[in-house]
PDB file of N, CA and C in Angstrom:
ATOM      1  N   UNK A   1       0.824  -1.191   0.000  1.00  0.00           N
ATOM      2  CA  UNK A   1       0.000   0.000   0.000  1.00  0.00           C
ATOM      3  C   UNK A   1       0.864   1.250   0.000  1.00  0.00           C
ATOM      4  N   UNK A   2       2.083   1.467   0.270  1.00  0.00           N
ATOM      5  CA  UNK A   2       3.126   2.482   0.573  1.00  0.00           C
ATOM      6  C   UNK A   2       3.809   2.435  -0.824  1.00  0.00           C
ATOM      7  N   UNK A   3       3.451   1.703  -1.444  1.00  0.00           N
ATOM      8  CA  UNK A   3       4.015   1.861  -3.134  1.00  0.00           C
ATOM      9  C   UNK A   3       3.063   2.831  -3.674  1.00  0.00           C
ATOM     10  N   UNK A   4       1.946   3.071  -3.392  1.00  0.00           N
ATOM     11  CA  UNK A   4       1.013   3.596  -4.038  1.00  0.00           C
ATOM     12  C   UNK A   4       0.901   5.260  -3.510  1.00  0.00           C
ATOM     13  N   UNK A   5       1.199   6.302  -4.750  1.00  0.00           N
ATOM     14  CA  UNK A   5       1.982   7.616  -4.250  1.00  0.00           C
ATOM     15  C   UNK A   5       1.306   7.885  -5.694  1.00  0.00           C
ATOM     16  N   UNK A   6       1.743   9.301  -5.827  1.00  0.00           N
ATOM     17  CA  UNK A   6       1.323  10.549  -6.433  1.00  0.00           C
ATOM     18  C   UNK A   6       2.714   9.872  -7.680  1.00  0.00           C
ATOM     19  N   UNK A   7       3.509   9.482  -8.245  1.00  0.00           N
ATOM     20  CA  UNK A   7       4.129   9.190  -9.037  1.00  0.00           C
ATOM     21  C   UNK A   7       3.784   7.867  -9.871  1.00  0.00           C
ATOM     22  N   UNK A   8       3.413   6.741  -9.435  1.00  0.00           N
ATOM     23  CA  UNK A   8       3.006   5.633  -9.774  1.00  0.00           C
ATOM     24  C   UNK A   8       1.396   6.011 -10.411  1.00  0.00           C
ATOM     25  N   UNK A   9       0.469   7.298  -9.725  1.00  0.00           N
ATOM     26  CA  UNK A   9      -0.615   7.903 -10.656  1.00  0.00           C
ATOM     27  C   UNK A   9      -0.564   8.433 -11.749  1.00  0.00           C
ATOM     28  N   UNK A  10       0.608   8.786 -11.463  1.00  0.00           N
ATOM     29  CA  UNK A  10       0.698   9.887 -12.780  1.00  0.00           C
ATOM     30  C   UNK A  10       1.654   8.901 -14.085  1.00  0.00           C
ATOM     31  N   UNK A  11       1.987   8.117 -13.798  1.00  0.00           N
ATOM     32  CA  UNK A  11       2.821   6.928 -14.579  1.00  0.00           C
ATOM     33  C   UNK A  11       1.784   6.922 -15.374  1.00  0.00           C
ATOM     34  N   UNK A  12       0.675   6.432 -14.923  1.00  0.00           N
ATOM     35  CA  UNK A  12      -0.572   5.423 -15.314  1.00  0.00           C
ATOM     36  C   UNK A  12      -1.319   6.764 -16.203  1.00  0.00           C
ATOM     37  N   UNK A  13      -1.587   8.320 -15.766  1.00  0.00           N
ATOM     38  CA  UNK A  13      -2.160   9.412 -16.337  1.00  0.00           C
ATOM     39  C   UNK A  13      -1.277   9.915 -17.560  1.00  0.00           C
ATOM     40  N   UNK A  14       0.090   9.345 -17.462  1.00  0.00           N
ATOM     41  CA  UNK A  14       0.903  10.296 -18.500  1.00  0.00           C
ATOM     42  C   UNK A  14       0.947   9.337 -19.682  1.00  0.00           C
ATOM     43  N   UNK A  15       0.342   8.142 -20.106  1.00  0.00           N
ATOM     44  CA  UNK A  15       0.069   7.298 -21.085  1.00  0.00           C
ATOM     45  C   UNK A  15      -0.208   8.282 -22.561  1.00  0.00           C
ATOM     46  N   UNK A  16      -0.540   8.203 -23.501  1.00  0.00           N
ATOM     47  CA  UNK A  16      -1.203   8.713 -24.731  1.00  0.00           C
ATOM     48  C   UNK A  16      -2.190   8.539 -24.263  1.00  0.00           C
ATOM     49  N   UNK A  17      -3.000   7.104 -24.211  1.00  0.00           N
ATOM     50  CA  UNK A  17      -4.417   6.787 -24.440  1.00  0.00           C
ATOM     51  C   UNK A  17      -5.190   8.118 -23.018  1.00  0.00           C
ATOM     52  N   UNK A  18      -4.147   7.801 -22.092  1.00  0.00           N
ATOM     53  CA  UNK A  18      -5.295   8.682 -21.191  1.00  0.00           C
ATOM     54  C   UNK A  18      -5.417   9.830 -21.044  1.00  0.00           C
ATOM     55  N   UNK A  19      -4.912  10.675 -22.079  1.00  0.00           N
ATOM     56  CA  UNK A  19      -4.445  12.187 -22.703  1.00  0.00           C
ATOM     57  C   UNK A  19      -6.368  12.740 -21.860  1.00  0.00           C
ATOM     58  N   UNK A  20      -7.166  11.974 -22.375  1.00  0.00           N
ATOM     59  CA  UNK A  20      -8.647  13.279 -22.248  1.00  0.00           C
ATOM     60  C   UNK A  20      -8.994  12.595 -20.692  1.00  0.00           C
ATOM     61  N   UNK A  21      -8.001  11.670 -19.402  1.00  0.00           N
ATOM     62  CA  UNK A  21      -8.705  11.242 -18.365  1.00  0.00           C
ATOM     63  C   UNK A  21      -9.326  10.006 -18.247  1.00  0.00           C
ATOM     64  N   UNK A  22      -9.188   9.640 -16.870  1.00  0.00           N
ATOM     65  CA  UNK A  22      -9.261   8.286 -16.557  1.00  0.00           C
ATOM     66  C   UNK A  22     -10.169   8.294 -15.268  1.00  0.00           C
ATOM     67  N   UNK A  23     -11.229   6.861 -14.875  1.00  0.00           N
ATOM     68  CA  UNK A  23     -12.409   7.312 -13.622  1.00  0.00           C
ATOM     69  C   UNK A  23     -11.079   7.199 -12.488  1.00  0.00           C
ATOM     70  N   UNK A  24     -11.472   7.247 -11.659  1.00  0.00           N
ATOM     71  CA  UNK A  24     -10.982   6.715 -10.266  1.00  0.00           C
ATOM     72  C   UNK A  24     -10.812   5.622 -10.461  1.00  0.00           C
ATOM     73  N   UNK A  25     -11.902   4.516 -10.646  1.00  0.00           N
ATOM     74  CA  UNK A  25     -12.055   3.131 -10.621  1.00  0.00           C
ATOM     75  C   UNK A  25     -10.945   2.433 -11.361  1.00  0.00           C
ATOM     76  N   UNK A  26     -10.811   2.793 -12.874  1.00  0.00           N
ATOM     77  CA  UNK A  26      -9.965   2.552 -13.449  1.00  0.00           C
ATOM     78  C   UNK A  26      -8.292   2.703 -13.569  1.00  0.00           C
ATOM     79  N   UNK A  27      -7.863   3.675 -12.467  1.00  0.00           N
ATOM     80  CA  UNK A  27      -6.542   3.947 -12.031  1.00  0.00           C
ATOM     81  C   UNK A  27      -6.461   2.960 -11.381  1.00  0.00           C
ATOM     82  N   UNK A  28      -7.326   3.015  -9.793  1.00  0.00           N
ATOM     83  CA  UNK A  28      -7.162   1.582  -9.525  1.00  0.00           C
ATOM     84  C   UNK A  28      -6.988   0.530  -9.481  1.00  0.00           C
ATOM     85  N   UNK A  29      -7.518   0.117 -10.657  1.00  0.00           N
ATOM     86  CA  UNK A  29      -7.052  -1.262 -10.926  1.00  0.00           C
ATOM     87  C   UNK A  29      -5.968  -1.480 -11.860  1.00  0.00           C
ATOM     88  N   UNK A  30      -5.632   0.140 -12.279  1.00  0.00           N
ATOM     89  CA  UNK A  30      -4.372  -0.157 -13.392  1.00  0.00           C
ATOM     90  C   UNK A  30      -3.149  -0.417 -12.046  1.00  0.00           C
ATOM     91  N   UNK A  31      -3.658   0.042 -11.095  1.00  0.00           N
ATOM     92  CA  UNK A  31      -2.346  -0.098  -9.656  1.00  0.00           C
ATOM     93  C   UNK A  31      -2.445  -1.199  -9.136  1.00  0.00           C
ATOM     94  N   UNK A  32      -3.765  -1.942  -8.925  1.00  0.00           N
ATOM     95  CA  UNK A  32      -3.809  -3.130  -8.584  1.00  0.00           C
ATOM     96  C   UNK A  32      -2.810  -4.266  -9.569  1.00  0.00           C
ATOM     97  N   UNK A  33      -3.089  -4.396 -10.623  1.00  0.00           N
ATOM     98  CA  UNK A  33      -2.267  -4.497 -11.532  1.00  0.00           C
ATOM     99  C   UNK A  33      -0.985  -4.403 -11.340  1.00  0.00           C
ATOM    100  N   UNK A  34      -0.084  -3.236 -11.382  1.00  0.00           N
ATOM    101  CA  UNK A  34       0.910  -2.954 -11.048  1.00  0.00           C
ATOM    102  C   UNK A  34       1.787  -3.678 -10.036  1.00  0.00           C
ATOM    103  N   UNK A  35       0.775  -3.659  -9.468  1.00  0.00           N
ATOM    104  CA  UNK A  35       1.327  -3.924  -7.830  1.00  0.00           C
ATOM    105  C   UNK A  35       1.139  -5.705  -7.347  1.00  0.00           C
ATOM    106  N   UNK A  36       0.299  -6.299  -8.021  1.00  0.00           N
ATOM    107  CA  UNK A  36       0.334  -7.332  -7.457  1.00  0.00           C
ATOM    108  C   UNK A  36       0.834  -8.855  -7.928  1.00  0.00           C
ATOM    109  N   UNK A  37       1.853  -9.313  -7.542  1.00  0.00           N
ATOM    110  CA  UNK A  37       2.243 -10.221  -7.706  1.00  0.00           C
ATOM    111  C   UNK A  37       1.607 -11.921  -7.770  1.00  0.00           C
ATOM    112  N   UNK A  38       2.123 -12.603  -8.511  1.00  0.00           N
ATOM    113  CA  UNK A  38       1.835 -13.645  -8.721  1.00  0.00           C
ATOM    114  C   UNK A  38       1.926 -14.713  -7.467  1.00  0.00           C
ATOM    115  N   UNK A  39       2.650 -14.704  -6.638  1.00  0.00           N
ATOM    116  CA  UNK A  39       3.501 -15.177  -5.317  1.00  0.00           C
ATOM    117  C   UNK A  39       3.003 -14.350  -4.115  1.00  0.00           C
ATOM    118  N   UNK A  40       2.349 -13.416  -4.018  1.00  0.00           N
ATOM    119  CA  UNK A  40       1.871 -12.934  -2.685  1.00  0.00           C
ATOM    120  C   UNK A  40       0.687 -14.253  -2.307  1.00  0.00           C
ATOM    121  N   UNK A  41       1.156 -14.097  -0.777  1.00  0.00           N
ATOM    122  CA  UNK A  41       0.609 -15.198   0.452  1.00  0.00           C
ATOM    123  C   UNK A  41      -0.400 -14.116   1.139  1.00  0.00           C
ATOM    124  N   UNK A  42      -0.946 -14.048   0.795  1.00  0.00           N
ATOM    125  CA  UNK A  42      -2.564 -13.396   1.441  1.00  0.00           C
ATOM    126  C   UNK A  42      -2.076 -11.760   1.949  1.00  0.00           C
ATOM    127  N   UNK A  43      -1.063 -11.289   1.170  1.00  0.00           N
ATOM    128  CA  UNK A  43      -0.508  -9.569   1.501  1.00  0.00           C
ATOM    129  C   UNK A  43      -1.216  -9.111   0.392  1.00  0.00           C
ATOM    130  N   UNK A  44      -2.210  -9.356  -0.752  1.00  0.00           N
ATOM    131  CA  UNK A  44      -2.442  -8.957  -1.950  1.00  0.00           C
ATOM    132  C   UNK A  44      -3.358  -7.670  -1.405  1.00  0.00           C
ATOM    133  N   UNK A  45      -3.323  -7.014  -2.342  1.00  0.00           N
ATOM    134  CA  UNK A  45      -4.291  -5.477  -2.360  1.00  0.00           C
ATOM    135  C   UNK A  45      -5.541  -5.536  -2.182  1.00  0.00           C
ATOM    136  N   UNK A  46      -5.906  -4.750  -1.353  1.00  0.00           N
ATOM    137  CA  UNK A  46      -7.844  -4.632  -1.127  1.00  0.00           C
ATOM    138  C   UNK A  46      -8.192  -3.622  -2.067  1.00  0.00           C
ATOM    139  N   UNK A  47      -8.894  -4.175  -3.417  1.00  0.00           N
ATOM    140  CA  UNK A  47      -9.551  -3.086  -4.190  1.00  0.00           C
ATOM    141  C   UNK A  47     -10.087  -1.804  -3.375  1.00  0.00           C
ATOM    142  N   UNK A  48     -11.088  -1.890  -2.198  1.00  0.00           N
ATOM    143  CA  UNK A  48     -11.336  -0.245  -2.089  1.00  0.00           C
ATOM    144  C   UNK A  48     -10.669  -0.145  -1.375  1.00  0.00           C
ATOM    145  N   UNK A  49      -9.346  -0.537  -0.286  1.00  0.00           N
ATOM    146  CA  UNK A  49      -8.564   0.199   0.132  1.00  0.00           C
ATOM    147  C   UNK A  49      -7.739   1.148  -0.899  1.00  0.00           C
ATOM    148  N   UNK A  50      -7.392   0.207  -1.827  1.00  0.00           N
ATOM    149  CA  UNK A  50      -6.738   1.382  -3.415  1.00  0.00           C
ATOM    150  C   UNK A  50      -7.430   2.121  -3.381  1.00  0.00           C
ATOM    151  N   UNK A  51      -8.885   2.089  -3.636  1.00  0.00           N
ATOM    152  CA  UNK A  51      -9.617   2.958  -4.234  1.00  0.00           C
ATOM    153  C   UNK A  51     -10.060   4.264  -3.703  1.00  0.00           C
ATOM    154  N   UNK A  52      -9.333   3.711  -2.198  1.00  0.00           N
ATOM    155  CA  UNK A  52      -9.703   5.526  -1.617  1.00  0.00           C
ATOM    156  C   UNK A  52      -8.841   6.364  -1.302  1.00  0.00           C
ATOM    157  N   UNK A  53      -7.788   5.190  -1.413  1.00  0.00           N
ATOM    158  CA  UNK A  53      -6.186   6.153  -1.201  1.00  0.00           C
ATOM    159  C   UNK A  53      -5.964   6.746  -2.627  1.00  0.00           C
ATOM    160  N   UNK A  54      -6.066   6.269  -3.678  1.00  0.00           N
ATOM    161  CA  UNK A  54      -6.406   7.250  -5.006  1.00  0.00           C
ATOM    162  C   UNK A  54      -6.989   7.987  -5.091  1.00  0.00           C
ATOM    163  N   UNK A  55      -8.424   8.056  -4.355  1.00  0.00           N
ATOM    164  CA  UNK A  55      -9.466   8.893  -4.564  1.00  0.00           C
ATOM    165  C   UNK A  55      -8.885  10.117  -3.808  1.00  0.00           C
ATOM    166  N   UNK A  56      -8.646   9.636  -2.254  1.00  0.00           N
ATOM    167  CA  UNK A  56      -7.739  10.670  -1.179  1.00  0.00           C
ATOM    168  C   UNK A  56      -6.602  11.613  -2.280  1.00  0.00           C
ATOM    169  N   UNK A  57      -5.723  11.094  -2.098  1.00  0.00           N
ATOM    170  CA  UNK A  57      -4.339  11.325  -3.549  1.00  0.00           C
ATOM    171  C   UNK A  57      -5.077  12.339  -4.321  1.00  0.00           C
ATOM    172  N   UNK A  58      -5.882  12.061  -5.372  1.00  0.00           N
ATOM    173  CA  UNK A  58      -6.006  12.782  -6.089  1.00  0.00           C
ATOM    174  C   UNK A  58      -7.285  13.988  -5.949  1.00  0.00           C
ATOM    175  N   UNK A  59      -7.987  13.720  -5.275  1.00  0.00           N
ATOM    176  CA  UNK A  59      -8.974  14.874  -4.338  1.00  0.00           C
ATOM    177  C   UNK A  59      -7.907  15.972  -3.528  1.00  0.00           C
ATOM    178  N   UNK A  60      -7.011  15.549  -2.704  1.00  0.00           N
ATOM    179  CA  UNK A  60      -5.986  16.412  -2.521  1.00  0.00           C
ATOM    180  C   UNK A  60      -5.186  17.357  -3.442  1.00  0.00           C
ATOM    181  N   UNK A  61      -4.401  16.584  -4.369  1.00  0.00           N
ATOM    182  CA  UNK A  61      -3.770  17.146  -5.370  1.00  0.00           C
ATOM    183  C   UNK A  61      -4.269  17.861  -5.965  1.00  0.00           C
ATOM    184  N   UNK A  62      -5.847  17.816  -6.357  1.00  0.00           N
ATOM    185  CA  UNK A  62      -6.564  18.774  -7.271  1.00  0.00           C
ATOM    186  C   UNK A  62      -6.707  20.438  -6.722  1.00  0.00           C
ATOM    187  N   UNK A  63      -6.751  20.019  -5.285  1.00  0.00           N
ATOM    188  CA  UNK A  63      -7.031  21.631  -4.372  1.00  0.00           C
ATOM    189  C   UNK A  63      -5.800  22.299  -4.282  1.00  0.00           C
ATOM    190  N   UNK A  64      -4.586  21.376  -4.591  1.00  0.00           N
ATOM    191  CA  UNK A  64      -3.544  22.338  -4.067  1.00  0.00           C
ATOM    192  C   UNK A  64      -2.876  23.195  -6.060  1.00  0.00           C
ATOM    193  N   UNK A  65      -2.448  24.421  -5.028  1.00  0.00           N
ATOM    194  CA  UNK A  65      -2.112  24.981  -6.361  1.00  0.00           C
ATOM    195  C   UNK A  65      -1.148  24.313  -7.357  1.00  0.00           C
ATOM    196  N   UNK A  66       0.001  23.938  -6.912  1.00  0.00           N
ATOM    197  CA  UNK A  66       0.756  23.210  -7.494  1.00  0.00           C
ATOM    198  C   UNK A  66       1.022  21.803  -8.059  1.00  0.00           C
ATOM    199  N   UNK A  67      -0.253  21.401  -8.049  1.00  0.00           N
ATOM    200  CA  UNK A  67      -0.588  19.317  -8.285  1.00  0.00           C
ATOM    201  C   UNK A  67      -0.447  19.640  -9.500  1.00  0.00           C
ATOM    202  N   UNK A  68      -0.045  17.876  -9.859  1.00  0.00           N
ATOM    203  CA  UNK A  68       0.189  17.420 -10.940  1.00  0.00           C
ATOM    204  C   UNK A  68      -1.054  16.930 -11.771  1.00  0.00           C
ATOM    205  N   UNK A  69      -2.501  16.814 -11.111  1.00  0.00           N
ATOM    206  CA  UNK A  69      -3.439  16.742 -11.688  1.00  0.00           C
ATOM    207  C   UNK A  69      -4.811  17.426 -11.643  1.00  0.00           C
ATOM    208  N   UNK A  70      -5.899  17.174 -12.750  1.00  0.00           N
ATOM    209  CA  UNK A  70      -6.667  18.236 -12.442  1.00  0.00           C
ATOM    210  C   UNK A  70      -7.935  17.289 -13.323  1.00  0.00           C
ATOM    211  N   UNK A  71      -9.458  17.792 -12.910  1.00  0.00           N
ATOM    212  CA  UNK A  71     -10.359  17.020 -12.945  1.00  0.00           C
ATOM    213  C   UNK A  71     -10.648  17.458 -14.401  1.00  0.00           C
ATOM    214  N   UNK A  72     -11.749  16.232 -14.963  1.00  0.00           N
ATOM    215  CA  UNK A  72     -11.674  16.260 -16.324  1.00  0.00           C
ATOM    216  C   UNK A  72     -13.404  17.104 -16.741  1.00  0.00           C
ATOM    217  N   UNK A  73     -13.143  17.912 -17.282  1.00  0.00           N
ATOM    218  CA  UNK A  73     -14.374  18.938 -18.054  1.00  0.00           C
ATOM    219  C   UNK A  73     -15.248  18.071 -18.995  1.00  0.00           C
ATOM    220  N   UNK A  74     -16.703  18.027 -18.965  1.00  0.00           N
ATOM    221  CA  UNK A  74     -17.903  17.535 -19.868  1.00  0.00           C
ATOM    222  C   UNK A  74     -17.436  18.916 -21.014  1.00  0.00           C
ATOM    223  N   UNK A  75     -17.486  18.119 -22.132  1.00  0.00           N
ATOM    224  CA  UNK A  75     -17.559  19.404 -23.274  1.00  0.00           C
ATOM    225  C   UNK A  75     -19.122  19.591 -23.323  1.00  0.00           C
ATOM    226  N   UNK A  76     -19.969  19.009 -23.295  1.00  0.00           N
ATOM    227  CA  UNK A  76     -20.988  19.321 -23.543  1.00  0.00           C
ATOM    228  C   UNK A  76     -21.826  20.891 -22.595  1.00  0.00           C
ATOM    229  N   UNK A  77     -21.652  19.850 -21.242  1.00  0.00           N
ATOM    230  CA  UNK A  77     -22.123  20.998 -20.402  1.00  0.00           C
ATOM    231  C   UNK A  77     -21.256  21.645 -19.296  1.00  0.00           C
ATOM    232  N   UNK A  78     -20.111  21.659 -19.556  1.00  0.00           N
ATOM    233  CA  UNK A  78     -18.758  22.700 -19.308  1.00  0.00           C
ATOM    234  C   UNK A  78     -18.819  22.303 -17.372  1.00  0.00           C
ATOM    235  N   UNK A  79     -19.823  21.364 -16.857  1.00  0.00           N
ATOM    236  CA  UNK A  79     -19.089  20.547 -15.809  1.00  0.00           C
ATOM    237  C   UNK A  79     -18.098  19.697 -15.516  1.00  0.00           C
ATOM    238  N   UNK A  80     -17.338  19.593 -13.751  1.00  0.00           N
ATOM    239  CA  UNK A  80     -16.561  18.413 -14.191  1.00  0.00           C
ATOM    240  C   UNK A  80     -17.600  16.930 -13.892  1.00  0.00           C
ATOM    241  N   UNK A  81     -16.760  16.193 -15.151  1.00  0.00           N
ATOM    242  CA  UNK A  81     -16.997  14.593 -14.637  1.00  0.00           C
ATOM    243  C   UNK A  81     -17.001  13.926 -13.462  1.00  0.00           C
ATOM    244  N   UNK A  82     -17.643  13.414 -12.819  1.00  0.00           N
ATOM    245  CA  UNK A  82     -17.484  13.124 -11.433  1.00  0.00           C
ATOM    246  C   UNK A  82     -16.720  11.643 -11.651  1.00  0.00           C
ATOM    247  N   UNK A  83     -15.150  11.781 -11.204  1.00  0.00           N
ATOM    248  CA  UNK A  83     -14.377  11.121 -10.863  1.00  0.00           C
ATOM    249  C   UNK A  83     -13.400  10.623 -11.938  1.00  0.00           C
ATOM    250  N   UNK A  84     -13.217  11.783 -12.765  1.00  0.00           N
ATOM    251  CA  UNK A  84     -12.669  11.703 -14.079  1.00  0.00           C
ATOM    252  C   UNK A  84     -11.185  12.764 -13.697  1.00  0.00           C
ATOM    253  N   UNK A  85      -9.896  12.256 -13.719  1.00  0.00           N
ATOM    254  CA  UNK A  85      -9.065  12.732 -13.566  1.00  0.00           C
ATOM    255  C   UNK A  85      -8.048  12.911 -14.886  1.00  0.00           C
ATOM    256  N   UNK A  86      -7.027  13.958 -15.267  1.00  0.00           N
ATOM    257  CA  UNK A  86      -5.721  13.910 -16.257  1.00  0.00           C
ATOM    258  C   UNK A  86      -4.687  14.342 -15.400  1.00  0.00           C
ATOM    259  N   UNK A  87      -3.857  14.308 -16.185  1.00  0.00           N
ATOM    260  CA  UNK A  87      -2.588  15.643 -15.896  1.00  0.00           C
ATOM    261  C   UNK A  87      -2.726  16.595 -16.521  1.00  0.00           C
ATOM    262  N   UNK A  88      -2.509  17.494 -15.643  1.00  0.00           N
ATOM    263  CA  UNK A  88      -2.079  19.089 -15.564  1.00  0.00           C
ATOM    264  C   UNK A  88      -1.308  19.179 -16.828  1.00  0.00           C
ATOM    265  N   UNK A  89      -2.145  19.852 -17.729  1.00  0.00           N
ATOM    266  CA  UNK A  89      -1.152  20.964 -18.517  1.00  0.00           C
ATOM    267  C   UNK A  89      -0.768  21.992 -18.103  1.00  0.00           C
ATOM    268  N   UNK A  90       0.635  22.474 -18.030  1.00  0.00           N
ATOM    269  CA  UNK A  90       1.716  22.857 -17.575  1.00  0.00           C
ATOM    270  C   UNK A  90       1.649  24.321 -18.316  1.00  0.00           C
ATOM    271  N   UNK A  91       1.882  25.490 -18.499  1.00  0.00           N
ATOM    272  CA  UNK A  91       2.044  26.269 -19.893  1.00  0.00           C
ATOM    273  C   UNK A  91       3.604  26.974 -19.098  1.00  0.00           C
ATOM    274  N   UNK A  92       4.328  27.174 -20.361  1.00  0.00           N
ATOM    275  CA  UNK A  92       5.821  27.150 -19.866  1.00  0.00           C
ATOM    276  C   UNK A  92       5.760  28.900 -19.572  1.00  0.00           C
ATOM    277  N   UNK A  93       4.924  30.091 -19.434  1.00  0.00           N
ATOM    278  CA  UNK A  93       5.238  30.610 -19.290  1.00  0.00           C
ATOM    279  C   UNK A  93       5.729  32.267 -20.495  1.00  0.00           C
ATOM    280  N   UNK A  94       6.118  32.984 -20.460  1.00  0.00           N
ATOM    281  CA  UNK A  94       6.782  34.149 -20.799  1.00  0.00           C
ATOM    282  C   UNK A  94       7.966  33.964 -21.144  1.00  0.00           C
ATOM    283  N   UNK A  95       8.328  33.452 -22.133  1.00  0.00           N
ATOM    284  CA  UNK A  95      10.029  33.331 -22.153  1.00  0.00           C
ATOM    285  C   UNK A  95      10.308  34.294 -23.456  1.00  0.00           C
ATOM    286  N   UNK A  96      11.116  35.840 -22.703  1.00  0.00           N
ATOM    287  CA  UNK A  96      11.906  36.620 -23.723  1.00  0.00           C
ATOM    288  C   UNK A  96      12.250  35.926 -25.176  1.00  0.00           C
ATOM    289  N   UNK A  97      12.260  36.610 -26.281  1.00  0.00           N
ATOM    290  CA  UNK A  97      13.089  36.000 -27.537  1.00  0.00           C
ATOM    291  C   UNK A  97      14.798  36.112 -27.044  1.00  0.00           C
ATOM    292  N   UNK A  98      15.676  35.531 -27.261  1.00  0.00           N
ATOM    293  CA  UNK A  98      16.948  35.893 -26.978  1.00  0.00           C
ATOM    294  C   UNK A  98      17.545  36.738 -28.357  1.00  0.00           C
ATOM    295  N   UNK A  99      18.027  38.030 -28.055  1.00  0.00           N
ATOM    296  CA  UNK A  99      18.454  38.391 -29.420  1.00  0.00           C
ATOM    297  C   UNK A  99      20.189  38.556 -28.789  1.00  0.00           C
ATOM    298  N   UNK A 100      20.729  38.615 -30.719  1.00  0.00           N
ATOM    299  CA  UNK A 100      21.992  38.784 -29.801  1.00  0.00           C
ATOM    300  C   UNK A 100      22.624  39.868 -29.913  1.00  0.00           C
ATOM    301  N   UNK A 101      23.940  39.947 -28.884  1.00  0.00           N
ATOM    302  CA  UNK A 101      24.427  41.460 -28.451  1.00  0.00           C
ATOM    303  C   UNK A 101      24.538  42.344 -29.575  1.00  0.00           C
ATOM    304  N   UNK A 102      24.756  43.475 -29.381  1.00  0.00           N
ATOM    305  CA  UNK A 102      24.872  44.366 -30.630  1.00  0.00           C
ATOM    306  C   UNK A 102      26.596  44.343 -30.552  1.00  0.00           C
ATOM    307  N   UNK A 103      27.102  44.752 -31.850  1.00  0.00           N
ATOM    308  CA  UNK A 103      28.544  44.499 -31.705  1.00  0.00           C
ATOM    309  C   UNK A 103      29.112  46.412 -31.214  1.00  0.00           C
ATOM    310  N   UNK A 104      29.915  46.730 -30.046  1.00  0.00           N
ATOM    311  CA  UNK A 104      30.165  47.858 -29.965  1.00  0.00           C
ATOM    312  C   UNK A 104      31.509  48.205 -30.385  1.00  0.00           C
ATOM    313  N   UNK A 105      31.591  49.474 -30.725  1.00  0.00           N
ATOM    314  CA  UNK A 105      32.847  49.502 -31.722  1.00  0.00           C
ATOM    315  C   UNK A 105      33.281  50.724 -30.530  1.00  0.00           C
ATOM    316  N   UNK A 106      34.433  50.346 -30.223  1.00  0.00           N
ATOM    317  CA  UNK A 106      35.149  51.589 -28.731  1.00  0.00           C
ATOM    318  C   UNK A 106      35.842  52.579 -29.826  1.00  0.00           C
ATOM    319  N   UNK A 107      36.118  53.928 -29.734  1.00  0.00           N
ATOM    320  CA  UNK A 107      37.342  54.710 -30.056  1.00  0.00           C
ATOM    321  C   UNK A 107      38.937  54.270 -29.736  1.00  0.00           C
ATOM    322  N   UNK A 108      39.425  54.297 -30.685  1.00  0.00           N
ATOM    323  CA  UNK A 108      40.598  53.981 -30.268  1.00  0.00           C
ATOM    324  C   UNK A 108      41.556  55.522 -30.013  1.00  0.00           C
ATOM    325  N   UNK A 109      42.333  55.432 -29.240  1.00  0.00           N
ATOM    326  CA  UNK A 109      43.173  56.797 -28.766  1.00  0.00           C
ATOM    327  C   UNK A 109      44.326  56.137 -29.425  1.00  0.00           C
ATOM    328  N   UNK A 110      44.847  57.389 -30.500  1.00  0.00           N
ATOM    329  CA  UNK A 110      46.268  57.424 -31.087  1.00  0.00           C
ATOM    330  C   UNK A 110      47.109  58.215 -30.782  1.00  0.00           C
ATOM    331  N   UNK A 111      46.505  58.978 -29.593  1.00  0.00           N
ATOM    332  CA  UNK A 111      48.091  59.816 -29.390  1.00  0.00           C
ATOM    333  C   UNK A 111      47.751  59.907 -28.079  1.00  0.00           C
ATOM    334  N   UNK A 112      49.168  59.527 -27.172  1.00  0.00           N
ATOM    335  CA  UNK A 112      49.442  59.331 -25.817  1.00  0.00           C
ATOM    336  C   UNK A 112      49.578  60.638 -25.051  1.00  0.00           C
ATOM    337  N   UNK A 113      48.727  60.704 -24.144  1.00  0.00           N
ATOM    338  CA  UNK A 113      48.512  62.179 -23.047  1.00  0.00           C
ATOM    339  C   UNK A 113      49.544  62.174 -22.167  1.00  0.00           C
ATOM    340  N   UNK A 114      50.566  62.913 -22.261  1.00  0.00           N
ATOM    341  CA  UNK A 114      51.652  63.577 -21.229  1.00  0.00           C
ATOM    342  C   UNK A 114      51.534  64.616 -20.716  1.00  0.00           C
TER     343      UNK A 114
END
């Protein structure tokens, strides 16, 4: 259960296919998945224990300013989906054009001041 973090979500969110968002339900079990071995002796994963530490995880992340994810918009009627998550598009920002220096040309002094 301590494998299951804000990086191993976003593994599973930063795919192609899940570019427009994924339910809750379905992260879940992409972690269940992940996570569970062929050879576990009765340590195997409790589906809704996943399912609420994801839900927790990413209900958190969404409120804070700086998360890596953010809930997914109905185009139709400009609500969110209830329990439809992506990743955060990022926008890089204001970045100056770089131009380059101008070339400065100094005076040269040809006759020495005594």
């Amino acid at each position: 259960m301590n494998r299951i973090n804000k990086d191993s979500i976003e593994e599973i969110l930063s795919v192609k296919e899940a570019a427009k968002g994924l339910h809750v339900r379905s992260i879940a079990k992409h972690l269940m998945n992940m996570f569970s071995d062929l050879f576990t002796d009765g340590a195997a994963l409790d589906y809704e224990k996943v399912l609420t530490k994801v839900n927790r995880l990413l209900l958190y992340d969404v409120k804070s300013r700086r998360g890596r994810f953010e809930r997914v918009k109905n185009p139709k009627t400009k609500k969110y989906r209830k329990g439809y998550y992506k990743m955060r598009v990022v926008s890089r920002g204001f970045e100056p054009l770089q131009t380059e220096p101008k070339p400065v040309v100094l005076p040269l002094h040809h006759e020495t001041l005594f």
